[in-house]
Protein backbone atom coordinates (compact mmCIF):
# COMPACT_ATOMS: atom_id res chain seq x y z
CA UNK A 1 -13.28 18.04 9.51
CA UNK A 2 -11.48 19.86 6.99
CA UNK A 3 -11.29 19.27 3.29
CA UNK A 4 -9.64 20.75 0.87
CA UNK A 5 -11.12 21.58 -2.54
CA UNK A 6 -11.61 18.30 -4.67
CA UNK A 7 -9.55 17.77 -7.90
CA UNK A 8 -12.79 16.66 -9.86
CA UNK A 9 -12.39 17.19 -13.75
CA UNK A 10 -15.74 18.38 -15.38
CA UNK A 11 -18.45 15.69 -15.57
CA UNK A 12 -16.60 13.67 -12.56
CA UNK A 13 -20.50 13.09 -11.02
CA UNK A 14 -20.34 10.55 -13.97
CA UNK A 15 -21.68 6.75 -14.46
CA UNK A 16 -19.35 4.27 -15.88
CA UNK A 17 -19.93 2.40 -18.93
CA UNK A 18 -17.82 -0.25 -20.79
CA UNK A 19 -16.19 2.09 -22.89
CA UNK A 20 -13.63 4.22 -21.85
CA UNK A 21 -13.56 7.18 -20.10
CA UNK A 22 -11.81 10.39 -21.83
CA UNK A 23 -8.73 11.38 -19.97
CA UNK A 24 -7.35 14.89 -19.02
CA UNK A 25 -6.99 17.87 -21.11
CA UNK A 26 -3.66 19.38 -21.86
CA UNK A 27 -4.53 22.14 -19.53
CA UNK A 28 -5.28 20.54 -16.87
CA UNK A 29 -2.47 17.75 -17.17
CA UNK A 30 -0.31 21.10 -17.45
CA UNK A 31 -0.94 21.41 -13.64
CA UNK A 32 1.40 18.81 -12.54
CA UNK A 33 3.90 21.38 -13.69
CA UNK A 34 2.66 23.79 -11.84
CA UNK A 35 0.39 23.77 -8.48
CA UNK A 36 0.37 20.32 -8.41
CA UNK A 37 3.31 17.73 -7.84
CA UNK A 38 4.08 15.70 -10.88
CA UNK A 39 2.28 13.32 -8.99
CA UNK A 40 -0.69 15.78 -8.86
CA UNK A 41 -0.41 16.38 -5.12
CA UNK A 42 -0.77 20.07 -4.07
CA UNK A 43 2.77 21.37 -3.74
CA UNK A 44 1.95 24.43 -1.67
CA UNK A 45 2.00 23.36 2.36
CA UNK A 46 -1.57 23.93 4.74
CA UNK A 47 -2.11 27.22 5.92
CA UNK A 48 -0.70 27.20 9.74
CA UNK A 49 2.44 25.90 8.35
CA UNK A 50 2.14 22.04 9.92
CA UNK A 51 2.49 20.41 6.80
CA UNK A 52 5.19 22.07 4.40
CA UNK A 53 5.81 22.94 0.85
CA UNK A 54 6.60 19.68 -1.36
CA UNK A 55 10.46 20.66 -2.55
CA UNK A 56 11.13 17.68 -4.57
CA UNK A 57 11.31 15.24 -1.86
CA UNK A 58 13.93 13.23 0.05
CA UNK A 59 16.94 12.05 -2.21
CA UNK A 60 20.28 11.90 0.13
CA UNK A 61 21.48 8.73 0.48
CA UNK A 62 23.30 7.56 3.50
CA UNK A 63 26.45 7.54 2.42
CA UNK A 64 27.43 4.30 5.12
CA UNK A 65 24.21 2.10 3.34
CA UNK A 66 24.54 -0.48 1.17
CA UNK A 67 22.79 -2.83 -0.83
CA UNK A 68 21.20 -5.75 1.02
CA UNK A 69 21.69 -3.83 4.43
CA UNK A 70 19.78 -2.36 6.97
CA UNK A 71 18.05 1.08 6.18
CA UNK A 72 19.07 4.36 8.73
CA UNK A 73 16.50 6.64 9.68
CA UNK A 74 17.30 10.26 8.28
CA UNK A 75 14.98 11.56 11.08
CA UNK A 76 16.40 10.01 14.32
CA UNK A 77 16.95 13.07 15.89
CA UNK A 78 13.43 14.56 16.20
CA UNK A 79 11.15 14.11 19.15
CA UNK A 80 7.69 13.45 19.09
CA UNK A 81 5.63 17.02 18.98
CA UNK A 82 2.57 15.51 20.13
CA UNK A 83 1.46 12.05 21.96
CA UNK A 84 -2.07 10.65 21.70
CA UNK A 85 -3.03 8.57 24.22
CA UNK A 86 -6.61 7.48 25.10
CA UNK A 87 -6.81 10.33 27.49
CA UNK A 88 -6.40 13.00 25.12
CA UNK A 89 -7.51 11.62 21.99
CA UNK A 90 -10.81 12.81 21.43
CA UNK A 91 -9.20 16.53 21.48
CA UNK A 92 -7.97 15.23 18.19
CA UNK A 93 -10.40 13.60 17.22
CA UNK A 94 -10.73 15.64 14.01
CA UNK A 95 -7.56 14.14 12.75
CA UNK A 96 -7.71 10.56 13.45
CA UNK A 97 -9.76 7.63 11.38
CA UNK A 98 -12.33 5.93 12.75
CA UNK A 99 -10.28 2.90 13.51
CA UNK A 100 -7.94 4.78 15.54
CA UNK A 101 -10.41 6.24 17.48
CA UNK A 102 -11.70 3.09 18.28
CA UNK A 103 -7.73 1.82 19.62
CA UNK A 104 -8.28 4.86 22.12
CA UNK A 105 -11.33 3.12 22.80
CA UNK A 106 -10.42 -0.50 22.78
CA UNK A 107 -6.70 -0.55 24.52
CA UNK A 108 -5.80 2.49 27.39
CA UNK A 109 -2.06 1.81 26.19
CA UNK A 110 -2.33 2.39 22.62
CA UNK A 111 -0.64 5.93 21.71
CA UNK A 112 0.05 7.78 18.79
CA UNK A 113 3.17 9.73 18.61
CA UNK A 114 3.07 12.54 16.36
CA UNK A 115 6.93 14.17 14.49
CA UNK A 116 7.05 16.62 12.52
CA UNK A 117 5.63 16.34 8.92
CA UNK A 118 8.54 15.88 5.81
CA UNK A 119 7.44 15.53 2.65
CA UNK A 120 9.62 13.12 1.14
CA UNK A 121 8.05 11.08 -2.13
CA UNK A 122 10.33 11.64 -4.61
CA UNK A 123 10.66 9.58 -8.28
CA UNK A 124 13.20 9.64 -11.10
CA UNK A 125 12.33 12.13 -14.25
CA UNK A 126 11.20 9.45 -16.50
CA UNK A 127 8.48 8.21 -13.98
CA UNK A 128 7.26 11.96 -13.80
CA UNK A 129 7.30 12.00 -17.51
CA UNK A 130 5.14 8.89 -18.16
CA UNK A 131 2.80 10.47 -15.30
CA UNK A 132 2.30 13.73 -17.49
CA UNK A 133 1.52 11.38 -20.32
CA UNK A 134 -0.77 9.58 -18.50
CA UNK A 135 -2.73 11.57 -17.08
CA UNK A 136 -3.73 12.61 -20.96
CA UNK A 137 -3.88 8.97 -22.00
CA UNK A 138 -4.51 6.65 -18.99
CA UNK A 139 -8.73 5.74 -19.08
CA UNK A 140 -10.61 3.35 -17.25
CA UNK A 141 -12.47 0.82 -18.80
CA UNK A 142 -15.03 -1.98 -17.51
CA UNK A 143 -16.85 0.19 -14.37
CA UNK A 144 -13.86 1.68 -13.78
CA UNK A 145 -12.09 -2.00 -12.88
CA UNK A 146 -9.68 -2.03 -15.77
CA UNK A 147 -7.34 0.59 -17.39
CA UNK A 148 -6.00 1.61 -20.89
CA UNK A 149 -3.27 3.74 -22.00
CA UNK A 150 -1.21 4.03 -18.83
CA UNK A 151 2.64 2.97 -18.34
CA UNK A 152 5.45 3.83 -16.22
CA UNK A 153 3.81 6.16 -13.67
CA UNK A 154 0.66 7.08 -11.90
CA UNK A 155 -2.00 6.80 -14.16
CA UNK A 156 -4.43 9.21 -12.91
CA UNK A 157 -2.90 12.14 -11.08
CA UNK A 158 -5.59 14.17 -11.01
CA UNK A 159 -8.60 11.66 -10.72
CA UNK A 160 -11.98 12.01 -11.59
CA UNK A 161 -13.77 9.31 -9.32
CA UNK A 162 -12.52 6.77 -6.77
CA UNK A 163 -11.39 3.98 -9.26
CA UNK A 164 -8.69 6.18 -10.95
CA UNK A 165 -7.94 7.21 -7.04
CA UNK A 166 -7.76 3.40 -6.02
CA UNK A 167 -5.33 2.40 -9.68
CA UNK A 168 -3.18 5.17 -8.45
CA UNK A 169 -2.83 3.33 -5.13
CA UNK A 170 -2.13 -0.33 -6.97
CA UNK A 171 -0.19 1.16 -9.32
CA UNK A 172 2.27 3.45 -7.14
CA UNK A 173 5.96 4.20 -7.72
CA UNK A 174 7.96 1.06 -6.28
CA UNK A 175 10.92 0.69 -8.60
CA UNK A 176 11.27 -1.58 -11.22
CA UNK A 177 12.22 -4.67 -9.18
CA UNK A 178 13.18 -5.19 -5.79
CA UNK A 179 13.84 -8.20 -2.72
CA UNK A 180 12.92 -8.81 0.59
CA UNK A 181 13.09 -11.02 3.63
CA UNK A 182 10.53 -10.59 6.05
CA UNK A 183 8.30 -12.45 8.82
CA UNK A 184 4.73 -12.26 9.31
CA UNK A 185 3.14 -12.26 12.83
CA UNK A 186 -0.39 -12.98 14.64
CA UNK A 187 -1.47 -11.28 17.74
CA UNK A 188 -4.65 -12.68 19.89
CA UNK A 189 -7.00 -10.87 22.02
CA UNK A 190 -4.98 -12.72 24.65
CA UNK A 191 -1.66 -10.61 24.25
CA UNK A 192 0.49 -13.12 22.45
CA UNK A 193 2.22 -13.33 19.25
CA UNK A 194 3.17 -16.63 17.27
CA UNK A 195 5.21 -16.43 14.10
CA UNK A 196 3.03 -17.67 11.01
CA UNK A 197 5.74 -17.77 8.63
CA UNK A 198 9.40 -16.40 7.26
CA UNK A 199 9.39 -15.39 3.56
CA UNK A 200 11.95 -14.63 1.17
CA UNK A 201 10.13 -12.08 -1.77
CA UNK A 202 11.14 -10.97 -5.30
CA UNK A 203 8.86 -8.28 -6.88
CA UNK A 204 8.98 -7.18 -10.06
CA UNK A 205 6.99 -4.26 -11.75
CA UNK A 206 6.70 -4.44 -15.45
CA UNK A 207 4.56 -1.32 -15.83
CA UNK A 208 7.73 0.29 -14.25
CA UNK A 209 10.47 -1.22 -16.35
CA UNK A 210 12.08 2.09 -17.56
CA UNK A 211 12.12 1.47 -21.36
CA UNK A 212 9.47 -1.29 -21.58
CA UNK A 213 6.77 0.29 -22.75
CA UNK A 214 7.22 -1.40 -26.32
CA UNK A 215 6.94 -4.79 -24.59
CA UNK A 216 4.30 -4.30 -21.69
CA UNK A 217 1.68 -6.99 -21.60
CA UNK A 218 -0.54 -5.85 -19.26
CA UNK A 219 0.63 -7.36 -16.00
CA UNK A 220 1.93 -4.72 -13.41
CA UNK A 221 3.43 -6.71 -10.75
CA UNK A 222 4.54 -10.00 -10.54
CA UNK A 223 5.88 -11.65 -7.10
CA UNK A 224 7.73 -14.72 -6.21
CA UNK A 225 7.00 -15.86 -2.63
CA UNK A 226 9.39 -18.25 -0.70
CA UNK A 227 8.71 -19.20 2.89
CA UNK A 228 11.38 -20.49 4.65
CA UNK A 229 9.26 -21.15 8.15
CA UNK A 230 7.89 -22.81 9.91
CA UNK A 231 8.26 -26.39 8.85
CA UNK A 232 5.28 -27.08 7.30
CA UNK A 233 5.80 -24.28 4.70
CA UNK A 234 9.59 -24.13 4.33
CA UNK A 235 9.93 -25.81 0.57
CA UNK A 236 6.56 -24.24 -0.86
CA UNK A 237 6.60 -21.60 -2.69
CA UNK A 238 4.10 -19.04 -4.18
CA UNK A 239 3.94 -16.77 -8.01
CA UNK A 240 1.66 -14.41 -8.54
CA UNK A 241 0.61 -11.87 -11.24
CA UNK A 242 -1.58 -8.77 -11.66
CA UNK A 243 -3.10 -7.59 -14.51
CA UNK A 244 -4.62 -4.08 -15.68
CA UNK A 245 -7.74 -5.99 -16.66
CA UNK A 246 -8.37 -8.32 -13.64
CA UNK A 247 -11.98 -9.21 -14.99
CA UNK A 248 -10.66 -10.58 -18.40
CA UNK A 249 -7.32 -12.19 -16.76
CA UNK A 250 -8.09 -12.77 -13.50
CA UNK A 251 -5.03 -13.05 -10.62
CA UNK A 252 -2.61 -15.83 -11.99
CA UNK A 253 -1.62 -17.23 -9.09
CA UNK A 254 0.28 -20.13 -8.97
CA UNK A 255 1.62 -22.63 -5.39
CA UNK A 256 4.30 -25.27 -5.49
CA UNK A 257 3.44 -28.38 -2.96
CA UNK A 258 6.55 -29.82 -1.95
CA UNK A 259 4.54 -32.77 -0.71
CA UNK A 260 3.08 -33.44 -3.94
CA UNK A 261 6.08 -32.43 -5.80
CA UNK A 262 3.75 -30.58 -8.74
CA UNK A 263 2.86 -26.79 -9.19
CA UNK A 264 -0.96 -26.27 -8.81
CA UNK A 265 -2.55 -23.11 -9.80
CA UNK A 266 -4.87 -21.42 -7.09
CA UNK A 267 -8.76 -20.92 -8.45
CA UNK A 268 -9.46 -17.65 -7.10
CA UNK A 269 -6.56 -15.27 -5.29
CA UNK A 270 -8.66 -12.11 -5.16
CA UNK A 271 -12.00 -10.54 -3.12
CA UNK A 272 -12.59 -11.76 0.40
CA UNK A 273 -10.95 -15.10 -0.36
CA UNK A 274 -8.73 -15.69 3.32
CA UNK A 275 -4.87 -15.69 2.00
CA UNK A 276 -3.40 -18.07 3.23
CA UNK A 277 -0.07 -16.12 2.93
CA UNK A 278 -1.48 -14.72 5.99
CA UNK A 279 -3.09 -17.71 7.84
CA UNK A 280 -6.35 -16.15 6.87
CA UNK A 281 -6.40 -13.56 8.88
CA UNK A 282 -6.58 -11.27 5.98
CA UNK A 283 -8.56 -11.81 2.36
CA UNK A 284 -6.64 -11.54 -0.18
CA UNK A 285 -7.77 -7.78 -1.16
CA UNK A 286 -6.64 -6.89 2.31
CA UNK A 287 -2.84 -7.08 1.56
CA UNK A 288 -1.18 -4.26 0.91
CA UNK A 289 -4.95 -2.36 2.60
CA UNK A 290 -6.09 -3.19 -0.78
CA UNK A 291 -5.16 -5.02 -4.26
CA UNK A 292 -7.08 -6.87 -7.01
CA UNK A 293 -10.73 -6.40 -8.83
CA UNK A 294 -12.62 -3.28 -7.64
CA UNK A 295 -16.06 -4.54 -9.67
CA UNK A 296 -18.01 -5.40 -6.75
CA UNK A 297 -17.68 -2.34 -5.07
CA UNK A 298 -19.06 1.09 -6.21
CA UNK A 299 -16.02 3.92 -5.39
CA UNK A 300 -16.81 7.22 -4.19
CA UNK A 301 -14.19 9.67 -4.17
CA UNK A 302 -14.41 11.82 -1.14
CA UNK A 303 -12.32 14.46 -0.91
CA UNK A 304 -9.24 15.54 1.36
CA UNK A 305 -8.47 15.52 4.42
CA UNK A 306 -5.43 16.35 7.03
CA UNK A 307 -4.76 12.89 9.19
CA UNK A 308 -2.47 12.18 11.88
CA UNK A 309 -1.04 8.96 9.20
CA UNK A 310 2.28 6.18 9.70
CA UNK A 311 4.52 8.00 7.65
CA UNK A 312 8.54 7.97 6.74
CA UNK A 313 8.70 4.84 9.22
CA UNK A 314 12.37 4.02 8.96
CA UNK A 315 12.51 4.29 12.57
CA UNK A 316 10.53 1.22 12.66
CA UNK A 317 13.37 -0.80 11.38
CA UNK A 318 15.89 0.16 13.49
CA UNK A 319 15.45 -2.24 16.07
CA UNK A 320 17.48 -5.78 15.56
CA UNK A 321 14.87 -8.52 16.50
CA UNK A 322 11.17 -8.78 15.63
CA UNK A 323 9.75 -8.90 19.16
CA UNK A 324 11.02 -5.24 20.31
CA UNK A 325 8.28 -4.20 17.12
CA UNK A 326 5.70 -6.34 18.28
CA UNK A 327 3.69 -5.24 21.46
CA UNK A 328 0.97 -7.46 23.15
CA UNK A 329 -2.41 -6.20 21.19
CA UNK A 330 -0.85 -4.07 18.64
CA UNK A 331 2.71 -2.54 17.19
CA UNK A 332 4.90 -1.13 19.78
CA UNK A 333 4.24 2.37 19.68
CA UNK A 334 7.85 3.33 20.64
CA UNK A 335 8.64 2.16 16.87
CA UNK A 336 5.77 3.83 14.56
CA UNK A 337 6.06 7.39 13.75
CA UNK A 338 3.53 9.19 12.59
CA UNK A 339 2.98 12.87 10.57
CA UNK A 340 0.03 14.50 9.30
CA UNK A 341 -0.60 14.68 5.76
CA UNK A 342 -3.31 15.26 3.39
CA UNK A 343 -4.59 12.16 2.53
CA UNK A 344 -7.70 11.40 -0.28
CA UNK A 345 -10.35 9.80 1.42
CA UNK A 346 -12.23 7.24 -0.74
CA UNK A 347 -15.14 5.24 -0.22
CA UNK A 348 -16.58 1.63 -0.92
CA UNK A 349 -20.04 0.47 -0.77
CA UNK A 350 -21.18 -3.17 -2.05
CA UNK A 351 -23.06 -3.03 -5.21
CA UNK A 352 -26.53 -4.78 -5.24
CA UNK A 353 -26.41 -8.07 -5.71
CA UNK A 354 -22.50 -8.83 -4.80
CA UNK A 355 -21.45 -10.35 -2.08
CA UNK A 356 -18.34 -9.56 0.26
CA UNK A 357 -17.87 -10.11 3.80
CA UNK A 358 -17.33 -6.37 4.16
CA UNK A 359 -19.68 -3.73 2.27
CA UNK A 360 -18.21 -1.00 3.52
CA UNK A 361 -14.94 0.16 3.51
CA UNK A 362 -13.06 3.71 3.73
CA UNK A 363 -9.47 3.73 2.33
CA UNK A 364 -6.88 6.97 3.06
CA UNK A 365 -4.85 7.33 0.49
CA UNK A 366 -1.75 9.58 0.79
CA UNK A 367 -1.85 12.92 -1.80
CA UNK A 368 2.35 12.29 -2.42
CA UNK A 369 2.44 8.68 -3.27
CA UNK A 370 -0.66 7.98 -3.35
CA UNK A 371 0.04 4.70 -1.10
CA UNK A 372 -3.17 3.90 1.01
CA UNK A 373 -1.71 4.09 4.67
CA UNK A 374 -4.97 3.40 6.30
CA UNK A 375 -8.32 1.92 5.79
CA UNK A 376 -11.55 0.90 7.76
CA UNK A 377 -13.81 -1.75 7.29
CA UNK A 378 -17.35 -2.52 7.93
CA UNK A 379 -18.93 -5.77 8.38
CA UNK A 380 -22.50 -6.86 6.91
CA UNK A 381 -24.30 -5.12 10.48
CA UNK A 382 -22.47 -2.08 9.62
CA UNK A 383 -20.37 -2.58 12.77
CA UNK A 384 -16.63 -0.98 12.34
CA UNK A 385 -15.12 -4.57 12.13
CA UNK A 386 -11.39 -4.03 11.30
CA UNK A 387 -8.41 -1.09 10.90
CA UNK A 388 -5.20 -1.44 8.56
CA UNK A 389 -2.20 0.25 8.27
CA UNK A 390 0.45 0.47 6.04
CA UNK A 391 3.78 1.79 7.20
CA UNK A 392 5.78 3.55 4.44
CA UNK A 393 9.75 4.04 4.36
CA UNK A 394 11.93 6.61 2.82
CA UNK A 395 14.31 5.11 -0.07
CA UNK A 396 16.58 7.78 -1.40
CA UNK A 397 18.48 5.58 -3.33
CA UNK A 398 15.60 4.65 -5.79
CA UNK A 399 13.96 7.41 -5.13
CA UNK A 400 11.13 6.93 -3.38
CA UNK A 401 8.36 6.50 -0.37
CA UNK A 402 7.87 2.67 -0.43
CA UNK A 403 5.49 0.41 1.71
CA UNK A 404 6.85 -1.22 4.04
CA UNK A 405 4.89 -3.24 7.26
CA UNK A 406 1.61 -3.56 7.42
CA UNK A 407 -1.44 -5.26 8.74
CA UNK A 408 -4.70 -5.02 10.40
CA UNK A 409 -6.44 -5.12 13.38
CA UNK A 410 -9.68 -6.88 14.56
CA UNK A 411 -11.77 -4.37 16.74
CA UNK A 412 -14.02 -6.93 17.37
CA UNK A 413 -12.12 -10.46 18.44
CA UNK A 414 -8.74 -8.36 19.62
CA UNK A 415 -7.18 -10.28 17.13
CA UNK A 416 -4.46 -8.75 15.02
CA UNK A 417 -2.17 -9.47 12.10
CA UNK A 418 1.11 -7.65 11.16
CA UNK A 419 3.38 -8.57 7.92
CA UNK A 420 6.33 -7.54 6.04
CA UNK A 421 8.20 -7.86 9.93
CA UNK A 422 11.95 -6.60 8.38
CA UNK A 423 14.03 -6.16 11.71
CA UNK A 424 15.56 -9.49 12.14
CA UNK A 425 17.22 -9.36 8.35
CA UNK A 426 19.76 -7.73 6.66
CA UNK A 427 17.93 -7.28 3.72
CA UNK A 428 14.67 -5.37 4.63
CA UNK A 429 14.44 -4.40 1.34
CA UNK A 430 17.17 -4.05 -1.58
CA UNK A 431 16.06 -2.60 -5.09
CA UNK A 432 17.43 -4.52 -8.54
CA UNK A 433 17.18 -4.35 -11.62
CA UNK A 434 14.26 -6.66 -13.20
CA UNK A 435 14.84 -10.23 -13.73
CA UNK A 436 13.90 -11.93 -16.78
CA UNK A 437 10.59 -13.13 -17.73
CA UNK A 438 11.79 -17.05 -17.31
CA UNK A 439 12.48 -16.09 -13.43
CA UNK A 440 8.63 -15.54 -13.29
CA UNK A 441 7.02 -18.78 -14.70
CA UNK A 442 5.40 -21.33 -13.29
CA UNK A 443 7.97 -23.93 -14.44
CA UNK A 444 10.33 -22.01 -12.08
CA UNK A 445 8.79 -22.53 -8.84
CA UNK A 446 9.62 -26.49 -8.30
CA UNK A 447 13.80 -25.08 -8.51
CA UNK A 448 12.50 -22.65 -6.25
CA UNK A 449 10.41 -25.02 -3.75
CA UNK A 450 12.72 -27.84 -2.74
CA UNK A 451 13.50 -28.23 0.72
């Protein structure tokens, strides 16, 4: 395997105490003007040419989209310049995760198709700005499982150790606010899907709010969940909040009943809790491949590598109804596209004396967003248990590369989970600008919940 020359700052090799950890030098955050991306990517492409110069990324907009409408795919024209199927895949084996691998292994149908690589993250000035700043400001506090001094863009774009890596991934460009309506979907070993639920989302990022630095309070995201299906959910509905200092704050997370008529909050929303968002298929720092406290894990940052990774996946939401997305034991391969990219390779390993239902875990974490787009996971045999993806979409409008589906797979029980389904909606996902605080509170989720 091939990696590329780490972007450790002197002392990385370090061990974290509860006081924070000095940021970069002037110099070095001087790079992101340079050699690096102002997201502290490298900007120069791989030496056979296969994955390109970074030229300020993808910012056309379709001139027939509109708000609350379906997204086009500005790459429908190119074919597939390689497919991996299980008879050829351990020619390239160099360049796929262990997960995939074991697909190959698992299913004879599964397949990869490979397009050719565009390097399309892109962000407005300002959010480059506040990166530059950060990455002179923005520590780590708390074992690396809190940070200080970062605002309005990545916080660490040229990290030191896996926990500014991992930040980078929670805290990625998004926008400031957006919607979405979306369904969520479990597959069995047995080849059938069942709908778990229909959602209607509103996300808000108040780390990203362009001129609310002044005001910040600490929590980066907040979302608003409302299922609309089946039955049994339709009415509920679901608030949730993360902080910069999850230790001290926790993950306010809040659930209206509609049979009890009352808003309860939820006692712990984080670790391997199940979520039952997803029927419990996933814990709840599983969504999104990972989100919430990193404490019990120690984080080792690899290096990076070049992947075959799911990558500028608008093509997977051109198709009108759910089901043509779905296959029988995993998604339908016609619909994911897939590049390589470098991607920073980070690793988790259980701390002594913390529990977690998986100790080891491996998370991929693309160099241009820094969006993880796939992760493995161990359980407590060190057997490779599950696989996630996260398929990313191209958003010229905002700019951006946002997430987009995503899910996991059980390599063990065949059993499978996929979210954030878009195709049978209009609005797959529509960018605003933020709401007010009041739309956020717990008061507001009984308007929000009746049937």
């Amino acid at each position: 395997m091939k990696f590329s020359r780490f972007l450790f700052m002197a002392g990385a090799a370090l061990v974290f105490a509860n006081t924070a950890i000095a940021s970069n030098t002037v110099d070095e955050a001087n790079r992101l003007k340079s050699e690096l991306t102002p997201f502290g990517a490298e900007r120069a492409g791989n030496t056979d040419g296969t994955i390109p110069k970074w030229e300020g990324g993808y910012t056309t907009v379709d001139r027939n989209y509109r708000p609350n409408g379906k997204r086009s795919d500005p790459f429908a024209a190119e074919k597939p310049i390689l497919s991996i199927t299980a008879n050829n895949y351990k020619e390239h084996a160099n360049r796929l995760i262990e997960g995939q691998q074991a697909m190959f292994a698992k299913y004879p149908d599964y397949r990869i198709d490979v397009y050719p690589t565009h390097r399309t993250a892109a962000a407005p000035q300002w959010v480059y700005d506040n990166t530059y700043r950060n990455a002179q400001e923005a520590k780590v506090l708390k074992e690396g499982a809190a940070v200080q001094g970062a605002y309005g863009g990545v916080p660490f774009p040229i990290p030191a150790n896996g926990n500014e890596a991992m930040w980078n991934h929670m805290l990625r460009w998004q926008g400031e606010a957006y919607t979405s309506e979306f369904s969520a979907y479990n597959g069995t070993s047995t080849g059938r899907t069942s709908l778990t639920s229909t959602n209607t989302a509103y996300y808000q990022f108040p780390y990203y709010i362009k001129d609310g630095r002044d005001t910040f309070n600490g929590i980066y995201r907040k979302i608003k969940l409302l299922p609309t299906a089946p039955p049994l959910q339709a009415g509920q509905s679901i608030l949730g909040f993360d902080p910069l200092d999850p230790l001290a704050n926790g993950r306010p997370t809040w659930q209206y009943l509609t049979g009890q008529r009352r808003t309860r909050k939820l006692p712990n929303a984080a670790y391997d809790t199940p979520s039952f968002v997803t029927s419990g298929q996933m814990n709840y720092d599983e969504v999104y491949i990972f989100e919430g406290p990193m404490n019990r894990y120690s984080w080792k940052l690899i290096g990076k590598q070049e992947l075959y990774v799911p990558y500028n996946n608008n093509k997977n939401l051109q198709p009108t109804k759910d089901s043509d997305v779905l296959g029988a034991n995993f998604l339908n391969p016609d619909y994911v596209r897939w590049e390589l990219h470098r991607v920073w390779v980070v690793e988790a390993e259980l701390i002594p004396g913390n529990r977690h239902v998986m100790p080891k875990r491996k998370f991929y974490l693309d160099e241009d967003t820094w969006q993880a787009v796939l992760a493995d996971n161990w359980d407590a045999k060190g057997k490779l248990w599950k696989t996630a993806y996260m398929l990313n979409i191209v958003a010229p409008e905002l700019p951006g590369v946002v997430n987009s589906s995503f899910g996991v797979y059980d390599l063990q029980t065949g059993n499978w989970f996929a979210n954030n389904v878009f195709n049978s909606y209009e609005d797959q996902i529509t960018f605003h600008k933020p709401w007010p605080d009041s739309f956020f509170s717990p008061d507001s989720l009984a308007s929000e919940g009746v049937r």
